[in-house]
Protein backbone atom coordinates (compact mmCIF):
# COMPACT_ATOMS: atom_id res chain seq x y z
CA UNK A 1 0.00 0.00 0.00
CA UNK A 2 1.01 3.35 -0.70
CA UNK A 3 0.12 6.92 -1.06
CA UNK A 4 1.52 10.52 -2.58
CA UNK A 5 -0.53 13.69 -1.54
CA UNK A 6 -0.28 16.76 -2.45
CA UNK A 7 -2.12 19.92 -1.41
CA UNK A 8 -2.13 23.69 -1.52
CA UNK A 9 -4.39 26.27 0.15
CA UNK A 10 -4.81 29.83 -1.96
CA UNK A 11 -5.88 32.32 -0.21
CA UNK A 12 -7.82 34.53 -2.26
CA UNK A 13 -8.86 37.42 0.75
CA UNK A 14 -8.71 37.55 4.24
CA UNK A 15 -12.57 35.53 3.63
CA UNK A 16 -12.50 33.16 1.26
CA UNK A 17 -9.76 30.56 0.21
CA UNK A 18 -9.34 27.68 -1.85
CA UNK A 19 -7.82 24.04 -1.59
CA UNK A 20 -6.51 22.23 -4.31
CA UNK A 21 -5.14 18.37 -3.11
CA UNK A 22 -4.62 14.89 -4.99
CA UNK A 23 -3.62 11.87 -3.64
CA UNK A 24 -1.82 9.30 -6.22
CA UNK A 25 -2.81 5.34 -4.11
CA UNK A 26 -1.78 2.24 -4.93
CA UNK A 27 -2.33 -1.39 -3.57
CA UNK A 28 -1.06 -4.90 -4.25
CA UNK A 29 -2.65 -7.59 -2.68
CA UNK A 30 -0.85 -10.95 -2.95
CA UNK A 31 -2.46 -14.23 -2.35
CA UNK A 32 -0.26 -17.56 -2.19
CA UNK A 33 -1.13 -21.19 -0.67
CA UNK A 34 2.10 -21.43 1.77
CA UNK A 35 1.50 -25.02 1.60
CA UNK A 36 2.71 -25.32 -1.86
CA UNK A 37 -0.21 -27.99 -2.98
CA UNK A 38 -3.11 -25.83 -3.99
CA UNK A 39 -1.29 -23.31 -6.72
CA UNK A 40 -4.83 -22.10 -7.72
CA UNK A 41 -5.22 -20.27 -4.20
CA UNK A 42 -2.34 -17.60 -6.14
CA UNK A 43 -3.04 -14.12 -6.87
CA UNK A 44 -1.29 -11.28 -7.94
CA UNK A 45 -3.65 -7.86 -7.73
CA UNK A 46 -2.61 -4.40 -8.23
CA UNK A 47 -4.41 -1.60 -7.92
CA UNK A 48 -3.91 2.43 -8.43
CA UNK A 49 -6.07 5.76 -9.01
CA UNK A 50 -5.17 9.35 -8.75
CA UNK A 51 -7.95 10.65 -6.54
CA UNK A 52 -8.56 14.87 -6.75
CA UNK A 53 -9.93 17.06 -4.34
CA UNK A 54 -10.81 20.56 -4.03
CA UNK A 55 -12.71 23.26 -1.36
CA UNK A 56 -13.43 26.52 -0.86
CA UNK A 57 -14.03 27.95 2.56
CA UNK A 58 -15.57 31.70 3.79
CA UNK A 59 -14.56 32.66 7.16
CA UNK A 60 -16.68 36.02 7.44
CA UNK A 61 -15.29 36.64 10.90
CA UNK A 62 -13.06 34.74 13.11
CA UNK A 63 -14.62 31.45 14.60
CA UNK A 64 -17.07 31.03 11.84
CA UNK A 65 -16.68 29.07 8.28
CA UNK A 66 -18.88 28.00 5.66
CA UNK A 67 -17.74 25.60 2.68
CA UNK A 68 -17.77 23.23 0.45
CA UNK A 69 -15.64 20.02 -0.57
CA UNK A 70 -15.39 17.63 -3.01
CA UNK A 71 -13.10 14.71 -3.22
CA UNK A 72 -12.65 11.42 -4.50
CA UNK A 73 -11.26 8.03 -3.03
CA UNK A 74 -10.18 4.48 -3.58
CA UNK A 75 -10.15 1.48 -2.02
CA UNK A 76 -8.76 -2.11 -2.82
CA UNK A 77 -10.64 -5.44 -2.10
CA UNK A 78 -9.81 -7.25 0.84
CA UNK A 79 -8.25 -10.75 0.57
CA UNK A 80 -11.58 -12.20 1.59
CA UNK A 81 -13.21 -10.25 -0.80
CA UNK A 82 -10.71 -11.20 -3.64
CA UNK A 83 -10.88 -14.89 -2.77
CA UNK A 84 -14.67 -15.44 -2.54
CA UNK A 85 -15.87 -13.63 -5.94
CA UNK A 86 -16.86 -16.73 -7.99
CA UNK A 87 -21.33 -17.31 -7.89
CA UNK A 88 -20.35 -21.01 -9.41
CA UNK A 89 -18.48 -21.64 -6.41
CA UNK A 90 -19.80 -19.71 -3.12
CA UNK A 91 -18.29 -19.75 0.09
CA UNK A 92 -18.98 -19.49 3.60
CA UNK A 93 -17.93 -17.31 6.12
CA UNK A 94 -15.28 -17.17 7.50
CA UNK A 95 -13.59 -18.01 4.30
CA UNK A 96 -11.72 -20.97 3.24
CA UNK A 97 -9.12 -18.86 0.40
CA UNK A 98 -10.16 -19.87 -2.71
CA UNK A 99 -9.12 -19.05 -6.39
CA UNK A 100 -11.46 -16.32 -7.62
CA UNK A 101 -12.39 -14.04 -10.31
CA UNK A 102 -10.93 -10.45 -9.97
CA UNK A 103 -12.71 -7.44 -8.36
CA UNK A 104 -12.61 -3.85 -9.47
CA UNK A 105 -11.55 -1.16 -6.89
CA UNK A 106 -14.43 0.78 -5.33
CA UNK A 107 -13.95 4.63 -6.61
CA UNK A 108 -16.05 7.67 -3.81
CA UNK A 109 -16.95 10.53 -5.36
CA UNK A 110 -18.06 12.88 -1.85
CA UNK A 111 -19.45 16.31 -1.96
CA UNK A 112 -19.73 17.84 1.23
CA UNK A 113 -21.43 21.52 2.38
CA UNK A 114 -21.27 22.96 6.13
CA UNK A 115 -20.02 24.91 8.44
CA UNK A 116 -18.05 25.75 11.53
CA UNK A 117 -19.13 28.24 13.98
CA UNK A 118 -18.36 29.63 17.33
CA UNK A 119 -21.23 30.40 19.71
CA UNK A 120 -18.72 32.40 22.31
CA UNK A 121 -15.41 31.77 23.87
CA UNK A 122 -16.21 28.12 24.80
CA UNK A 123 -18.82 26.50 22.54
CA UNK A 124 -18.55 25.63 18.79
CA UNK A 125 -21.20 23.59 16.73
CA UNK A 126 -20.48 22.56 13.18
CA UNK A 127 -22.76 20.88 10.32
CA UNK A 128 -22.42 18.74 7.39
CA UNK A 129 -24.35 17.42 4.90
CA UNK A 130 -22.86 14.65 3.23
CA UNK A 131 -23.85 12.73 -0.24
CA UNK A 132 -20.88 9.63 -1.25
CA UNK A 133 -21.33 7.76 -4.37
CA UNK A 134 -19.86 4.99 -4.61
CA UNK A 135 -18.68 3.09 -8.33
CA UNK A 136 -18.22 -0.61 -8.54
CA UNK A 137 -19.09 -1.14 -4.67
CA UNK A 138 -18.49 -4.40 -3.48
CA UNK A 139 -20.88 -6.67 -1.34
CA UNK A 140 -21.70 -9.96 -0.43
CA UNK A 141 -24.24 -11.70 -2.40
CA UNK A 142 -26.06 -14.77 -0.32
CA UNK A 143 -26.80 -17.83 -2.79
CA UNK A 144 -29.46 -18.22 -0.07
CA UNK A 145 -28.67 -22.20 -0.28
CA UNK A 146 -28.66 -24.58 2.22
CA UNK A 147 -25.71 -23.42 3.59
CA UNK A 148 -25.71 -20.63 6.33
CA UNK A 149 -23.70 -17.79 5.32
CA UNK A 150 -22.98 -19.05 2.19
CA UNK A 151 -22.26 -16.79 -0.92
CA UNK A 152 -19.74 -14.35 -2.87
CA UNK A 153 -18.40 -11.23 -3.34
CA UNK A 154 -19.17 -8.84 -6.29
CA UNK A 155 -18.97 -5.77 -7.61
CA UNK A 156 -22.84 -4.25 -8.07
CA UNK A 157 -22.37 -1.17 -9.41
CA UNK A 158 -23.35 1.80 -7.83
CA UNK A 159 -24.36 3.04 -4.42
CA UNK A 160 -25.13 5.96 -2.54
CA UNK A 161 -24.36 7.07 1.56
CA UNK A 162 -25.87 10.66 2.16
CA UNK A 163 -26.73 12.10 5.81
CA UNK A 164 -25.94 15.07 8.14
CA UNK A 165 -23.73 15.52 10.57
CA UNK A 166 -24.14 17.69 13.91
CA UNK A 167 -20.96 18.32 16.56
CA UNK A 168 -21.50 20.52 19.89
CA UNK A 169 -18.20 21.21 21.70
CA UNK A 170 -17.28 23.59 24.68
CA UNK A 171 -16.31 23.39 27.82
CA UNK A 172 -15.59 25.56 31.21
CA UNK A 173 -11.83 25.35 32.97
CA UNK A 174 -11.07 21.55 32.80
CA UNK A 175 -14.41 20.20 31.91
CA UNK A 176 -15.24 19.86 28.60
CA UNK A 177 -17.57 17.90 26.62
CA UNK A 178 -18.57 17.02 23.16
CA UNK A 179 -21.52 15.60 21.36
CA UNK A 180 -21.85 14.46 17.85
């Protein structure tokens, strides 16, 4: 596994600036039978994306933000996933490693809008609404046999996570809480 990132803030005006970022990600995942008698249990997968991101905040006085972000993210099957993809041949959980078709990395595309703001010297709430799409998602398709737990892994196109998120922090000398 490995990443590069890069990122630079502009700032436009003492109000409003702008983030530029990319992350370059890679992934091998490398499946061998140690025991030497079941070659077919051997994979070789490799995996990469460049993933771009970009913002653009407004801080209208100290203590307060509003802005926006989008970004995009990748992530690699698991082993398990990788080595329980075949429907002719479904397998139960937990896994016995198997010799599988291959499965396409999961791409996020996120937009996110919301904002930061101080309600005095010790409390801050914040807000986001979120919306995630995810391409080639993977999940685990039951063959709903006579087998508990018994299916595969697959790629099923795409899926959407969306929802808000609320954060109340402050505190008073050395209490302090937080709820989110």
């Amino acid at each position: 596994l490995y990443s590069l990132y890069l990122q630079d803030v502009l700032s436009l005006t003492d109000a409003w600036s702008v983030t530029l970022a990319a992350s370059a990600n890679g992934a091998r995942v490398r499946i061998e039978d140690a025991s030497g008698t079941q070659p077919e249990l051997n994979g070789d997968h490799s995996f990469f994306r460049v993933n771009p991101a970009a913002g653009v905040a407004y801080s209208p006085r100290r203590g307060d933000t509003f802005y926006a972000n989008y970004s995009e993210g990748m992530r690699a099957p698991t082993p398990v996933e990788l080595t329980c993809a075949d429907p002719a041949a479904p397998c139960r959980l937990p896994n016995i490693f198997l010799a599988d078709p291959p499965l396409k990395k999961v791409v996020s595309r996120t937009l996110e809008l919301g904002l930061r703001q101080a309600l005095g010297a010790n409390l801050r709430v914040s807000a986001a609404a979120f919306r995630t799409d995810l391409s080639d998602d993977i999940q685990f398709i039951s063959t709903s046999g006579t087998a508990i737990n018994a299916g595969f892994f697959q790629n099923v196109g795409d899926t959407r996570r969306q929802g808000l998120e609320l954060a109340l922090e402050g505190g008073s000398g050395r209490a302090r809480f937080a709820a989110r």
